[in-house]
Protein backbone atom coordinates (compact mmCIF):
# COMPACT_ATOMS: atom_id res chain seq x y z
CA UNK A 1 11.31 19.12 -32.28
CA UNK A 2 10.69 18.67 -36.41
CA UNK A 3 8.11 21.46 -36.41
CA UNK A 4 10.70 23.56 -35.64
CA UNK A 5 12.95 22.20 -38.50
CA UNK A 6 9.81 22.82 -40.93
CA UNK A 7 9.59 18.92 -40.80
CA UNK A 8 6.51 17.89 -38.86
CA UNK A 9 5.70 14.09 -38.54
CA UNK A 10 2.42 13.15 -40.34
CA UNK A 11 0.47 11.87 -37.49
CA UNK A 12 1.72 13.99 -34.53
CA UNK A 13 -2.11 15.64 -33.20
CA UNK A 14 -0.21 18.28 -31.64
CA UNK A 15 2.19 19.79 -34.42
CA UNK A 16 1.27 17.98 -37.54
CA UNK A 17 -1.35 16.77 -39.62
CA UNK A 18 -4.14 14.17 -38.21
CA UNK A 19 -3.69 10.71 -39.61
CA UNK A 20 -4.63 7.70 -38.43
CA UNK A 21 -1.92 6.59 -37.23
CA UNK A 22 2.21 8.30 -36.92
CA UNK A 23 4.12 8.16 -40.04
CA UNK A 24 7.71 8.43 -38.59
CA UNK A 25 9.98 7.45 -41.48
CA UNK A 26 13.84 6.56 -41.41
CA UNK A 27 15.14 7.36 -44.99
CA UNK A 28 18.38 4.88 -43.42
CA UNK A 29 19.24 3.26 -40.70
CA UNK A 30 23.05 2.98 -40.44
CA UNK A 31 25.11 1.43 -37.27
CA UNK A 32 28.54 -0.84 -36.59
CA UNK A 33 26.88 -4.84 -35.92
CA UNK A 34 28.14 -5.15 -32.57
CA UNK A 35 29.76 -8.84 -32.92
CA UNK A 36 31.43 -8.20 -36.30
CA UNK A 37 32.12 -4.83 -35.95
CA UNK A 38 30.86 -4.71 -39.79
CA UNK A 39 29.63 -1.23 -40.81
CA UNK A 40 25.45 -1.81 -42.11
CA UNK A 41 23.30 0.62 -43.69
CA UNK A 42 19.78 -0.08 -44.26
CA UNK A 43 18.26 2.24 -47.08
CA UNK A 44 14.35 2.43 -47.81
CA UNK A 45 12.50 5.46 -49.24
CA UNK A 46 9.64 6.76 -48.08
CA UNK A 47 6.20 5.25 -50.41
CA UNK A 48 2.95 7.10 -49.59
């Protein structure tokens, strides 16, 4: 799991820090539309 990559989520009660709520972040999401067979790639960086 992330803890073991040094990467624990924000959140997790078990292996991270408490929050109020799970911060799971995808820096991108990236995947072939399945109609158009187009190649997407959503980018977003993380803000908190």
């Amino acid at each position: 799991h992330s803890e073991g990559l040094a990467c624990p989520i924000l959140g997790d009660t078990l292996y991270g820090k408490r929050a109020d709520r799970l911060y799971l972040h995808a820096e991108y999401l990236e995947f072939t539309h399945p109609t158009t067979g187009k190649r997407l790639r959503f980018k977003k960086k993380l803000t908190i």
